[in-house]
C-alpha atoms as a PDB file:
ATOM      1  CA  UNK A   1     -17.160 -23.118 -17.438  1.00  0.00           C
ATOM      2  CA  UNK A   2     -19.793 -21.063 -16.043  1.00  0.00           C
ATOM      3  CA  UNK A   3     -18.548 -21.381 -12.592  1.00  0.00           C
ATOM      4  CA  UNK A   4     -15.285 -20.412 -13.621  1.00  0.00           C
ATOM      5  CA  UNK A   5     -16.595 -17.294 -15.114  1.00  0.00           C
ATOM      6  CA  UNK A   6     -18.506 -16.763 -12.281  1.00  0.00           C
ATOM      7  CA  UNK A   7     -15.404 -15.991 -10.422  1.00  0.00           C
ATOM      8  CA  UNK A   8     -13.652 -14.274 -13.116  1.00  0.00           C
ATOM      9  CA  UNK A   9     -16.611 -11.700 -12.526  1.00  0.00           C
ATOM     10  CA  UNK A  10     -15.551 -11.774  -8.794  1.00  0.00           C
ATOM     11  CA  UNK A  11     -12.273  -9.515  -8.069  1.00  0.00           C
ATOM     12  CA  UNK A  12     -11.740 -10.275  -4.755  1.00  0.00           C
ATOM     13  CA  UNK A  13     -11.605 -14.049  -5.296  1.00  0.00           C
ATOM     14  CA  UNK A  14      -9.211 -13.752  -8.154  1.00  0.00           C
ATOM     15  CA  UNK A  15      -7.117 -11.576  -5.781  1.00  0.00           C
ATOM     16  CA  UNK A  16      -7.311 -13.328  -2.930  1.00  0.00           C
ATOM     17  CA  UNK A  17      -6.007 -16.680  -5.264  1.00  0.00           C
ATOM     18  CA  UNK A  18      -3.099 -14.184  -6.328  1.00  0.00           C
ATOM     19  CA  UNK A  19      -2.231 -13.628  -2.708  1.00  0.00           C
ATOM     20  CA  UNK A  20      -2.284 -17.435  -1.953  1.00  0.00           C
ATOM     21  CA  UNK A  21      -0.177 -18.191  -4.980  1.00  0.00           C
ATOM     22  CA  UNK A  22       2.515 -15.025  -3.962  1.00  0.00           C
ATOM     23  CA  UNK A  23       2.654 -17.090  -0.243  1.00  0.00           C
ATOM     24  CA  UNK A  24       3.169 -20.298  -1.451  1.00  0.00           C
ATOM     25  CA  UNK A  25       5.889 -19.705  -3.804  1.00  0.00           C
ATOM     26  CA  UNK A  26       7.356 -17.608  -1.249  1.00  0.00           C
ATOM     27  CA  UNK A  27       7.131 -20.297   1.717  1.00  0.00           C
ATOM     28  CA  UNK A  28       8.825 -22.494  -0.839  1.00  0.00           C
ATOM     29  CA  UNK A  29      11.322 -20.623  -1.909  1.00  0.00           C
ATOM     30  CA  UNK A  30      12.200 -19.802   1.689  1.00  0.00           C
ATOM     31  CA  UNK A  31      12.168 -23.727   2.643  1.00  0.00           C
ATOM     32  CA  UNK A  32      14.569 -24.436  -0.718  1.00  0.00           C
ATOM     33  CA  UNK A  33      16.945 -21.438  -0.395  1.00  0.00           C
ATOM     34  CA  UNK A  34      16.512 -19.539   2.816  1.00  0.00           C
ATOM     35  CA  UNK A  35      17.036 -22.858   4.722  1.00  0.00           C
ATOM     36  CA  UNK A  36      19.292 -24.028   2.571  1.00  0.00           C
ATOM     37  CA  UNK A  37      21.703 -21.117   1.146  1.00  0.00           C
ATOM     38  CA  UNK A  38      24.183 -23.660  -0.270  1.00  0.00           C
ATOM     39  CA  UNK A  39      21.975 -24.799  -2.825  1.00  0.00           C
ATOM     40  CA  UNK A  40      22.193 -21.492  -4.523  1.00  0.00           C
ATOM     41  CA  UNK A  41      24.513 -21.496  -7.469  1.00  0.00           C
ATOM     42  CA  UNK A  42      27.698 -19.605  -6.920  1.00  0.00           C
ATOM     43  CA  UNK A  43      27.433 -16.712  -8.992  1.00  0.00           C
ATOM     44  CA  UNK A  44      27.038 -12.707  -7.604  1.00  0.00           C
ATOM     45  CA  UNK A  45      24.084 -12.724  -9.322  1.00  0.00           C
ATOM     46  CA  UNK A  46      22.096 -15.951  -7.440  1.00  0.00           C
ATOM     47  CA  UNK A  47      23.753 -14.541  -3.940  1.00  0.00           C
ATOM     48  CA  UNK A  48      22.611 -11.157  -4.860  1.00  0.00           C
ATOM     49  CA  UNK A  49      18.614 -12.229  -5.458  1.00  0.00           C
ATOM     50  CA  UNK A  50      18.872 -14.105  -2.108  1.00  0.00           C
ATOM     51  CA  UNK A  51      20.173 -11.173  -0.502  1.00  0.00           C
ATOM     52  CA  UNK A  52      17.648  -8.739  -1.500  1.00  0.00           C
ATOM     53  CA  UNK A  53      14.948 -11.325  -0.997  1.00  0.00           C
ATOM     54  CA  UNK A  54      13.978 -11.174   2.062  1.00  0.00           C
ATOM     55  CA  UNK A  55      13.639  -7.757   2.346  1.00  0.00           C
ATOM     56  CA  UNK A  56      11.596  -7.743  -1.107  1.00  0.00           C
ATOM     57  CA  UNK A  57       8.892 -10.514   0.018  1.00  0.00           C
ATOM     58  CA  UNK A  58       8.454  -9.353   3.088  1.00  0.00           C
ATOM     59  CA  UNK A  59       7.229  -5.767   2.253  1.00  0.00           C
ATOM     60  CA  UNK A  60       5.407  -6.848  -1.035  1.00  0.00           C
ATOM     61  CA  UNK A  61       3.554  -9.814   1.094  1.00  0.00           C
ATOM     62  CA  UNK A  62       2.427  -7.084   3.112  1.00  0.00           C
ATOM     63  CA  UNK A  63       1.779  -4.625   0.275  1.00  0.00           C
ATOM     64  CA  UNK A  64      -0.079  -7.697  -2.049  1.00  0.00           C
ATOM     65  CA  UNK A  65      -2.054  -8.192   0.978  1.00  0.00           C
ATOM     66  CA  UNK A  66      -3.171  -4.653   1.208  1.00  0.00           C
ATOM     67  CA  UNK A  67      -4.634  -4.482  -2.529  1.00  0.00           C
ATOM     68  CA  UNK A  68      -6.214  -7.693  -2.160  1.00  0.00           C
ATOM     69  CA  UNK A  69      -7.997  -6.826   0.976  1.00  0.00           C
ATOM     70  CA  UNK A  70      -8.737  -3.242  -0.100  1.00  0.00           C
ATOM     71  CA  UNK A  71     -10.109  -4.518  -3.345  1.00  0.00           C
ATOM     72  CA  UNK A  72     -12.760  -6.492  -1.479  1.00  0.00           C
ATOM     73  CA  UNK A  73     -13.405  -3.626   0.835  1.00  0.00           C
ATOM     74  CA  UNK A  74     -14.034  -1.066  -2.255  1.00  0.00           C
ATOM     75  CA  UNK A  75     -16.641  -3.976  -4.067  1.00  0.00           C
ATOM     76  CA  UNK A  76     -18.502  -4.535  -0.833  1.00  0.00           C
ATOM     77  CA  UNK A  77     -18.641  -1.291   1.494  1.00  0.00           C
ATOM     78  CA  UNK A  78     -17.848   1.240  -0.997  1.00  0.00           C
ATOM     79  CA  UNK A  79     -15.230   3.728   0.779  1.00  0.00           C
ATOM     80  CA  UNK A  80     -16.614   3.400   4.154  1.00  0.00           C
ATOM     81  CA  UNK A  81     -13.768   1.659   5.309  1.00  0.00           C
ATOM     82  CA  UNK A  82     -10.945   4.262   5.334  1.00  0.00           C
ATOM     83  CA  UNK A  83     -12.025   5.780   8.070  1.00  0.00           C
ATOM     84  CA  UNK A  84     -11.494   2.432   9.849  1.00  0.00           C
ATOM     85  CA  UNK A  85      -7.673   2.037   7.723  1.00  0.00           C
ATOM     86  CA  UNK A  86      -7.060   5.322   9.709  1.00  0.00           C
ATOM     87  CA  UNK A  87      -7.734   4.731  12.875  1.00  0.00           C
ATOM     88  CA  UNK A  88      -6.274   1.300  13.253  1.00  0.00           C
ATOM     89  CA  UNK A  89      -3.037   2.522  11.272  1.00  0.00           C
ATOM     90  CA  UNK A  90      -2.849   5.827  14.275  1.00  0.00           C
ATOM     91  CA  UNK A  91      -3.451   3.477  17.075  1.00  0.00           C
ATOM     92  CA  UNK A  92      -1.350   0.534  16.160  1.00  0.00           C
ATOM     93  CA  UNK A  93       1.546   2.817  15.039  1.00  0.00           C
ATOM     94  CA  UNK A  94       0.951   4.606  18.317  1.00  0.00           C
ATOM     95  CA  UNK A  95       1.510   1.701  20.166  1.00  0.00           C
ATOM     96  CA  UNK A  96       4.511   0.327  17.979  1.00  0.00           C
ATOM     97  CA  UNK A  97       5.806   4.092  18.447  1.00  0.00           C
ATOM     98  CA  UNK A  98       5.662   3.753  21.961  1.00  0.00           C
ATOM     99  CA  UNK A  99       6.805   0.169  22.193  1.00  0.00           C
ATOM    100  CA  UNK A 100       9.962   0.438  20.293  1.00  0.00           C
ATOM    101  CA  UNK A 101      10.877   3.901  22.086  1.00  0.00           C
ATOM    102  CA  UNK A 102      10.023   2.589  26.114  1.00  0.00           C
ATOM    103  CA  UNK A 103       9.394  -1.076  25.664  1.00  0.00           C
ATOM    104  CA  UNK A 104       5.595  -0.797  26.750  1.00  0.00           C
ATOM    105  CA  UNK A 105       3.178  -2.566  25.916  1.00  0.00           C
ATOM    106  CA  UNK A 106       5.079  -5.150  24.013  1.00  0.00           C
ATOM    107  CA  UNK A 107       8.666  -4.997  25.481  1.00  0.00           C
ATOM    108  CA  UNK A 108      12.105  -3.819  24.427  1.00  0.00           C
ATOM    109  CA  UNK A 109      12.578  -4.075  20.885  1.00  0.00           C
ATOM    110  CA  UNK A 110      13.420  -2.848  17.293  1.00  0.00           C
ATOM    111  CA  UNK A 111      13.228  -3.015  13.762  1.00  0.00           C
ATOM    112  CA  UNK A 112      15.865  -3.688  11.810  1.00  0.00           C
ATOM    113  CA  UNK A 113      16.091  -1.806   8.251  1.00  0.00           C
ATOM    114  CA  UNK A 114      14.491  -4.877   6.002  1.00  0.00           C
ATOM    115  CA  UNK A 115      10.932  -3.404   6.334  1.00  0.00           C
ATOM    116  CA  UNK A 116      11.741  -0.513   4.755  1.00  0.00           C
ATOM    117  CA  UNK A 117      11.187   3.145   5.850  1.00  0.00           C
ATOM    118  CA  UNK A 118      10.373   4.091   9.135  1.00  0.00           C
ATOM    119  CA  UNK A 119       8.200   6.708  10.428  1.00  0.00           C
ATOM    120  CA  UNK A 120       9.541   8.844  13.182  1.00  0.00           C
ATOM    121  CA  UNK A 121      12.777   6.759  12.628  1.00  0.00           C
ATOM    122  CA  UNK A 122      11.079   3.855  14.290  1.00  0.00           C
ATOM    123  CA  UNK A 123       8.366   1.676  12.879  1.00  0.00           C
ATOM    124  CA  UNK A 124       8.567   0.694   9.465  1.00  0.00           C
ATOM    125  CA  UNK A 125       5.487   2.516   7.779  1.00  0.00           C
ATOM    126  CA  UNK A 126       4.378  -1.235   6.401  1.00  0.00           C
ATOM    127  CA  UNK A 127       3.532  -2.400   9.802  1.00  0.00           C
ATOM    128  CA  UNK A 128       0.873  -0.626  11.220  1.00  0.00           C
ATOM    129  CA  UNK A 129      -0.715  -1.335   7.690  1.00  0.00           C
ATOM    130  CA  UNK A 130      -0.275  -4.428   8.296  1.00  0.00           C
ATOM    131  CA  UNK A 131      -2.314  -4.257  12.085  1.00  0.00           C
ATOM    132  CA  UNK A 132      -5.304  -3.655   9.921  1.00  0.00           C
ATOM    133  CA  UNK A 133      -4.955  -5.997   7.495  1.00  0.00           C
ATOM    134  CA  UNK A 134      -5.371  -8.979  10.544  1.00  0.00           C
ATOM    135  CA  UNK A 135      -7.500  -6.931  12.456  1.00  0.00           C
ATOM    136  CA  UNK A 136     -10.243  -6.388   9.781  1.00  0.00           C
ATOM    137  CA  UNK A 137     -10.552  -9.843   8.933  1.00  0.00           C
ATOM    138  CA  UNK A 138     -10.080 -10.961  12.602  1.00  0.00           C
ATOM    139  CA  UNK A 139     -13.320  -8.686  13.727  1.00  0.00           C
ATOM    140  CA  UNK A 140     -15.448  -9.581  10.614  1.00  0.00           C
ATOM    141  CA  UNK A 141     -15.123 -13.336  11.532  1.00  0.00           C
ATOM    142  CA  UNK A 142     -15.973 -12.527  15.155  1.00  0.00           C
ATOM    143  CA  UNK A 143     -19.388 -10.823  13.754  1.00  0.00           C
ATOM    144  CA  UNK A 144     -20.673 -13.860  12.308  1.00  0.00           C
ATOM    145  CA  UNK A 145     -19.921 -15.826  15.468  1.00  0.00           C
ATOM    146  CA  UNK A 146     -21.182 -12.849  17.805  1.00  0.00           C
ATOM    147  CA  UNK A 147     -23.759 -11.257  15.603  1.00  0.00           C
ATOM    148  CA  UNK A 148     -25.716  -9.913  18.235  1.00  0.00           C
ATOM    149  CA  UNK A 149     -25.315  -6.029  19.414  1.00  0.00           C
ATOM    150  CA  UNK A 150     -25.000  -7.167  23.191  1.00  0.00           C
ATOM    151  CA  UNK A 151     -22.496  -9.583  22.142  1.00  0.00           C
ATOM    152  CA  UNK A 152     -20.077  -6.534  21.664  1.00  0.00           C
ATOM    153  CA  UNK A 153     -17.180  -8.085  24.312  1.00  0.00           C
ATOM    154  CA  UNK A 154     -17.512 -11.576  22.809  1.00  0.00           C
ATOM    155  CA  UNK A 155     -16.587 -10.209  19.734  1.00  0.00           C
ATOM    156  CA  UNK A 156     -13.576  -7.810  20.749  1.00  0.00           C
ATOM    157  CA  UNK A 157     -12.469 -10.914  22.954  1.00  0.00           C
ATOM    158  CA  UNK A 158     -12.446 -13.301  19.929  1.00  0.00           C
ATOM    159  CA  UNK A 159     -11.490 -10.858  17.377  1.00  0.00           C
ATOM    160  CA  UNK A 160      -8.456 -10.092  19.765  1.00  0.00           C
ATOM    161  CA  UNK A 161      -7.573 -13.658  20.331  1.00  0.00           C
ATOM    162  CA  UNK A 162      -7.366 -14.769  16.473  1.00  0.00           C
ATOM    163  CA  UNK A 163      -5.267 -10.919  16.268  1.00  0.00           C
ATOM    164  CA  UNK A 164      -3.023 -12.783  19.071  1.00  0.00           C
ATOM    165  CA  UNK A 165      -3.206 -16.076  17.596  1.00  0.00           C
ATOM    166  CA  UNK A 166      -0.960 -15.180  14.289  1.00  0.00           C
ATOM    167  CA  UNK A 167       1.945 -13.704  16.372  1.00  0.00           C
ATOM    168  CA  UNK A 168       2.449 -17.580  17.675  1.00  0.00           C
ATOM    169  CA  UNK A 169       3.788 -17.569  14.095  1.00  0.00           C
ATOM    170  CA  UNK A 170       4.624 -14.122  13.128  1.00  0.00           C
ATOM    171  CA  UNK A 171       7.203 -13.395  15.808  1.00  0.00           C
ATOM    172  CA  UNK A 172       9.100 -16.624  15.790  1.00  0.00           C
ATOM    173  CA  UNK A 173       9.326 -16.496  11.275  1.00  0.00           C
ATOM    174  CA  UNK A 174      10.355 -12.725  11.891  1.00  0.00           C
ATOM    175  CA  UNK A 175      12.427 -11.967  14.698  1.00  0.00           C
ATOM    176  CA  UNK A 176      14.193 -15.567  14.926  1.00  0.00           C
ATOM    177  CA  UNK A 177      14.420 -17.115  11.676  1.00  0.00           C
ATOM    178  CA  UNK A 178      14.444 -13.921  10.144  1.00  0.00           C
ATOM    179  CA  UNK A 179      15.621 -10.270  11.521  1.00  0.00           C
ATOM    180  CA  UNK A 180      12.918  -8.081  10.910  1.00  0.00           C
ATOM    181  CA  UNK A 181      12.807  -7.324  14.314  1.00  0.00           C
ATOM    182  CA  UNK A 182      15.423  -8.147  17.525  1.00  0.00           C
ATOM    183  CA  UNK A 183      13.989  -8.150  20.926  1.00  0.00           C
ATOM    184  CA  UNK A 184      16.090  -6.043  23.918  1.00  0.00           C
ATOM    185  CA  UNK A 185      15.945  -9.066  26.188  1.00  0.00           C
ATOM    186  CA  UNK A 186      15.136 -12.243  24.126  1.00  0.00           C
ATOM    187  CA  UNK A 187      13.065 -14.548  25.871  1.00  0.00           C
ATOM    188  CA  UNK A 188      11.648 -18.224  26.090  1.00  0.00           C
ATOM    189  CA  UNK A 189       9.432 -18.715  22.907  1.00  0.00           C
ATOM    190  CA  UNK A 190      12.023 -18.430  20.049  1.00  0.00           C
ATOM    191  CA  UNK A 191      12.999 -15.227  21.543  1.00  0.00           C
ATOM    192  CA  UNK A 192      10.077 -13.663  22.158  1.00  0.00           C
ATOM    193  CA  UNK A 193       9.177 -12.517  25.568  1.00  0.00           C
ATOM    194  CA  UNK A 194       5.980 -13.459  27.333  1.00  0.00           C
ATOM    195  CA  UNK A 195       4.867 -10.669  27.954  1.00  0.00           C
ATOM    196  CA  UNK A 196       4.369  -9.286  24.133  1.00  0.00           C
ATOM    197  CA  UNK A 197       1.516 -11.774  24.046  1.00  0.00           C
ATOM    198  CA  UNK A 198      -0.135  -9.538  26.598  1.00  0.00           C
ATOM    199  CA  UNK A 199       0.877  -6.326  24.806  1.00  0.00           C
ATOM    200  CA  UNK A 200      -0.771  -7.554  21.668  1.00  0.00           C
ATOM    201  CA  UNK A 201      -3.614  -8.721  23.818  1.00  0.00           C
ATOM    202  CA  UNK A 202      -4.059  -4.896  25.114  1.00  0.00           C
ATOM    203  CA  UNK A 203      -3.152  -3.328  21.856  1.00  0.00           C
ATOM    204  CA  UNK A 204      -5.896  -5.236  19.880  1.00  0.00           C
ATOM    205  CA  UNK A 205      -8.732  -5.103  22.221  1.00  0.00           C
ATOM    206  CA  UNK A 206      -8.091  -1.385  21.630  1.00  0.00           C
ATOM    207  CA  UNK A 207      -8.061  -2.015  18.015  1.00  0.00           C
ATOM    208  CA  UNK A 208     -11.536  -3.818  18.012  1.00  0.00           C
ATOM    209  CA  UNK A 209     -13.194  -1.341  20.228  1.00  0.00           C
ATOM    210  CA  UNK A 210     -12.487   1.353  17.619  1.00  0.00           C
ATOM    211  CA  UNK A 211     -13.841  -1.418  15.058  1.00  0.00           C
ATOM    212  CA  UNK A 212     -16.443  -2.233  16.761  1.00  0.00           C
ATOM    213  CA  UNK A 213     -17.181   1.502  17.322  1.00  0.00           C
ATOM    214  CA  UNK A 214     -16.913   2.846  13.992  1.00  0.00           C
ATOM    215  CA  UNK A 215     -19.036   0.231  12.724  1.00  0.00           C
ATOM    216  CA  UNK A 216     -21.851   1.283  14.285  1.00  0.00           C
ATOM    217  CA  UNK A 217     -21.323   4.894  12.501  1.00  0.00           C
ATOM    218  CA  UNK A 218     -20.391   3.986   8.818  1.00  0.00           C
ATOM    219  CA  UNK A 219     -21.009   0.013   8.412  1.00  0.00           C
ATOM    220  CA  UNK A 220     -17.188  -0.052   7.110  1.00  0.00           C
ATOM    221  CA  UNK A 221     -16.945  -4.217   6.998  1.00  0.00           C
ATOM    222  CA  UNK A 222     -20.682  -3.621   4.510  1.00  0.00           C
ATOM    223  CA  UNK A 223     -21.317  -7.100   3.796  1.00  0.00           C
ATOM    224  CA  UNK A 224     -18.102  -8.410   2.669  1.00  0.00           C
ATOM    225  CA  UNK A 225     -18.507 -12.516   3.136  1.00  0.00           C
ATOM    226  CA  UNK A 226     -17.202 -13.670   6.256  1.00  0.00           C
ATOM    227  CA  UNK A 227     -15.735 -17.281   4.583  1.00  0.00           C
ATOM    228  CA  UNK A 228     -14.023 -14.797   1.850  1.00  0.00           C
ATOM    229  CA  UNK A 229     -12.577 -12.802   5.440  1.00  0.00           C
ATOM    230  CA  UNK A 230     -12.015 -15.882   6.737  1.00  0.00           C
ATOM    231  CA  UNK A 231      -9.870 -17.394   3.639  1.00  0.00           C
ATOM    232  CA  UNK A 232      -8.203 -14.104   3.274  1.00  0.00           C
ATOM    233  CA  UNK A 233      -7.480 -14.079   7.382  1.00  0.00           C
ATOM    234  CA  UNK A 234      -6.003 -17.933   6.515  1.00  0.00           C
ATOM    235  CA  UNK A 235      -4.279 -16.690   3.658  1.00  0.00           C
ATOM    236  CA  UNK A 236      -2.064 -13.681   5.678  1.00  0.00           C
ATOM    237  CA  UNK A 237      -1.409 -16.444   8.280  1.00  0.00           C
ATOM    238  CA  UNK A 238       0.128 -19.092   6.176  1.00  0.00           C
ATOM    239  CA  UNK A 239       3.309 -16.835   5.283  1.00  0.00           C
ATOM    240  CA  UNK A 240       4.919 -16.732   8.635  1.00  0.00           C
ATOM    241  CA  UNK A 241       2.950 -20.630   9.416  1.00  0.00           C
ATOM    242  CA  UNK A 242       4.830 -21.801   6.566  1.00  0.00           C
ATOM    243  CA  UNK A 243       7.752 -20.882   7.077  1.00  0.00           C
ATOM    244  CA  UNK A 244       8.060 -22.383  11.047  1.00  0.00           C
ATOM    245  CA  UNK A 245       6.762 -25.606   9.267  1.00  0.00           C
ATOM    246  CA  UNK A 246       9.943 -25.308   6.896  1.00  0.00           C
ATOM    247  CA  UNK A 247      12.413 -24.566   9.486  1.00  0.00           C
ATOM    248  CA  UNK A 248      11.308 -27.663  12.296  1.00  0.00           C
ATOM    249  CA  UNK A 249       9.929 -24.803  15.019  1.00  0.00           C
ATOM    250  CA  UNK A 250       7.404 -26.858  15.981  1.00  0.00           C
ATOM    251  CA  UNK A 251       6.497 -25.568  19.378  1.00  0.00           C
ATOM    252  CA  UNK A 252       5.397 -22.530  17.114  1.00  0.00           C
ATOM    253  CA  UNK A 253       3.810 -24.664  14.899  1.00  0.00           C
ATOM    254  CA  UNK A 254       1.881 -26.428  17.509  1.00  0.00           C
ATOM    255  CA  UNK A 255       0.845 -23.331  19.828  1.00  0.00           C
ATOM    256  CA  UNK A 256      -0.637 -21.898  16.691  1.00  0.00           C
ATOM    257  CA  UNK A 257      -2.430 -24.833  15.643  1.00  0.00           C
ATOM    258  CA  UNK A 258      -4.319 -25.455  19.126  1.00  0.00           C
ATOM    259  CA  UNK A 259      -4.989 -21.724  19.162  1.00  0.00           C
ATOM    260  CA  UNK A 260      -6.481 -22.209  16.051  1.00  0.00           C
ATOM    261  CA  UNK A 261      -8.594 -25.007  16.738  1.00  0.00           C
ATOM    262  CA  UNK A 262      -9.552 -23.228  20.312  1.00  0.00           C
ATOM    263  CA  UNK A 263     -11.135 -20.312  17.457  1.00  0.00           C
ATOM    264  CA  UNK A 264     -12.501 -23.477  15.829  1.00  0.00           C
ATOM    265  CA  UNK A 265     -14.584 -25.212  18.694  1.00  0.00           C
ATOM    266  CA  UNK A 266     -15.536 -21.465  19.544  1.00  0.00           C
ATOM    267  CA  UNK A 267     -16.787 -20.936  15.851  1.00  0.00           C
ATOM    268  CA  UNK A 268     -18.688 -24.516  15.806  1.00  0.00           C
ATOM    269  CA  UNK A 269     -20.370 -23.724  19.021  1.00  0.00           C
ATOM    270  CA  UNK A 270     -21.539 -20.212  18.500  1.00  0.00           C
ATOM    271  CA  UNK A 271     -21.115 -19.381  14.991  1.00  0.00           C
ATOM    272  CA  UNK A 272     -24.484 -18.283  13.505  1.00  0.00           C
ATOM    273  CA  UNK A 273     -25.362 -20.676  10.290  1.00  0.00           C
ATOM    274  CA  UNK A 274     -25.744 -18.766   7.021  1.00  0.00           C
ATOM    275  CA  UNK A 275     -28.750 -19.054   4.527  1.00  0.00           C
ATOM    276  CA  UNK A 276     -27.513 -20.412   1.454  1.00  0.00           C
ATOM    277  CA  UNK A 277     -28.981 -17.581  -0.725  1.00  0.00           C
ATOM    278  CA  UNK A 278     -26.694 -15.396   1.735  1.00  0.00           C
ATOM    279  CA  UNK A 279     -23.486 -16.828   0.461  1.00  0.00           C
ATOM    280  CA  UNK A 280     -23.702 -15.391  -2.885  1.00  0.00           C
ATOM    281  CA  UNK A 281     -21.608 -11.888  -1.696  1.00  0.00           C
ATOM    282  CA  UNK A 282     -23.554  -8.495  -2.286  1.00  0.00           C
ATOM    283  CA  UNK A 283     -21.685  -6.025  -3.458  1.00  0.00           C
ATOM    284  CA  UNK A 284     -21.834  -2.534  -1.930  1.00  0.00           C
ATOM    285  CA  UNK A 285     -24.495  -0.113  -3.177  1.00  0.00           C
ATOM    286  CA  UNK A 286     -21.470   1.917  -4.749  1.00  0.00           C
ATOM    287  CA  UNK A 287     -20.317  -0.648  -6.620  1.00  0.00           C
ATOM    288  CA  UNK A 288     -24.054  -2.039  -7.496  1.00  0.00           C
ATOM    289  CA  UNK A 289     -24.191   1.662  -8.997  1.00  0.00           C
ATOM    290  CA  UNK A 290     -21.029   1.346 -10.527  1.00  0.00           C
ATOM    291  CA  UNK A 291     -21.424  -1.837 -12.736  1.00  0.00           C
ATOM    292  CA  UNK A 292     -24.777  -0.351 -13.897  1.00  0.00           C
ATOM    293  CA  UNK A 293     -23.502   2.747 -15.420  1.00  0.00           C
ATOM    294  CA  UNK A 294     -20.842   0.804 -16.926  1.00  0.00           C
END
């Protein structure tokens, strides 16, 4: 009982078990009815759910993700972090912007209208949110494995490579099962071209830099835990895992698993062990100030 209120007194975890329990009955429902439409019954009212689902769990995923990583940002560094929200949302849009107008860095493509409004008329204002929301995570884990300050590229390279790593899923769960997206020129990996891989590649080592950078200034990650970044980074990648489990893509399925595993070995090797008395997470000193005046 006491560890269970333990955790009750813990917002982030009880957010972060929200956001797995939103995925999972989402990758299910996808695997019973998006995979299978004729098991819906054959009323307008089943049809018209299924319709409006996709669009509906695809933009609250991202938006349920947001709140759950945002509340973990407030409780451990305070509101040091929106300058870091900022940036990556500019840069990642400006890339998307620039992508989906001349086809660099990423390729020819564009969003359909299931994400919702787009800014500019191009990029669905969800998805450069949603840039920061793998990034974050992506750089915090990198920290703990590269703590040191002259380990700065080890951590941009790995913090880019697990960025990287969860378009092995992403883009095959939303461009080919699903239309979120629809490449120019489809190419060899369930329609995605090569050479996105290196556009994400270039697009997040920018991304980390200005991490890295503005870390240095304000402390935005504070000392959120890493294995509560890491479950949350897990968490964001099951969605679009799940569902290329569900539908049989299993190149996509196994490309993402070896990457991960690659991140694995790397963490294993070089990944600074923790003091046990440093697993208990300390909250930021706003919220420290916070829960005493209340």
């Amino acid at each position: 009982m006491s560890r269970i209120t333990e955790v009750g007194r813990r917002p982030e975890v009880l957010a972060l078990v929200c956001l797995y329990a939103f995925t999972v009955v989402a990758v299910l429902g996808y695997w019973n009815f998006g995979l299978n439409p004729d098991r819906l019954p054959p009323t307008d009212w089943a049809i018209g759910i299924y319709q409006r689902s996709f669009p509906i769990f695809a933009r609250a995923q991202i938006l349920l993700s947001a709140v759950v990583l945002f509340v973990a940002l407030i409780r451990f560094a305070g509101a040091r972090w929106l300058p870091a929200l900022g940036v990556v949302y500019l840069l990642s849009f400006l890339a998307e912007h620039v992508g989906t107008g001349f086809g660099i860095p990423f390729s020819g493509y564009s969003y359909t209208g299931l994400l919702g409004t787009k800014l500019l008329g191009r990029v669905p204002f969800v998805i450069p949110l949603s840039w920061f929301l793998m990034a974050a995570p992506a750089w915090i884990v990198a920290r703990r494995v590269f703590p040191e300050a002259r380990q700065t590229l080890a951590r941009i390279v790995l913090s880019t490579f697990l960025l990287v790593l969860w378009d092995l899923a992403l883009d095959p769960a939303m461009s080919f099962l699903t239309p979120y997206w629809v490449w120019d020129n489809p190419g060899a990996f369930y329609g995605m071209p090569w050479v996105n891989l290196a556009g994400w590649a270039f697009t997040g080592v920018i991304l980390m830099g200005a991490l890295e950078l503005l870390q240095r200034r304000l402390d935005w990650a504070g000392s959120l835990p890493v294995e509560w970044a890491l479950g949350y980074y897990l968490a964001v990648l099951l969605m679009p895992l799940g569902m290329v489990v569900a539908a049989g893509l299993w190149a996509s399925v196994g490309a993402t698993l070896a990457a991960l595993g690659v991140a694995w070995v790397v963490f294993r090797l070089f990944g600074t062990p923790v003091p046990k008395s440093s697993l208990v997470p300390r909250p930021s000193p706003e919220a420290m100030a916070a829960e005493t005046a209340s």
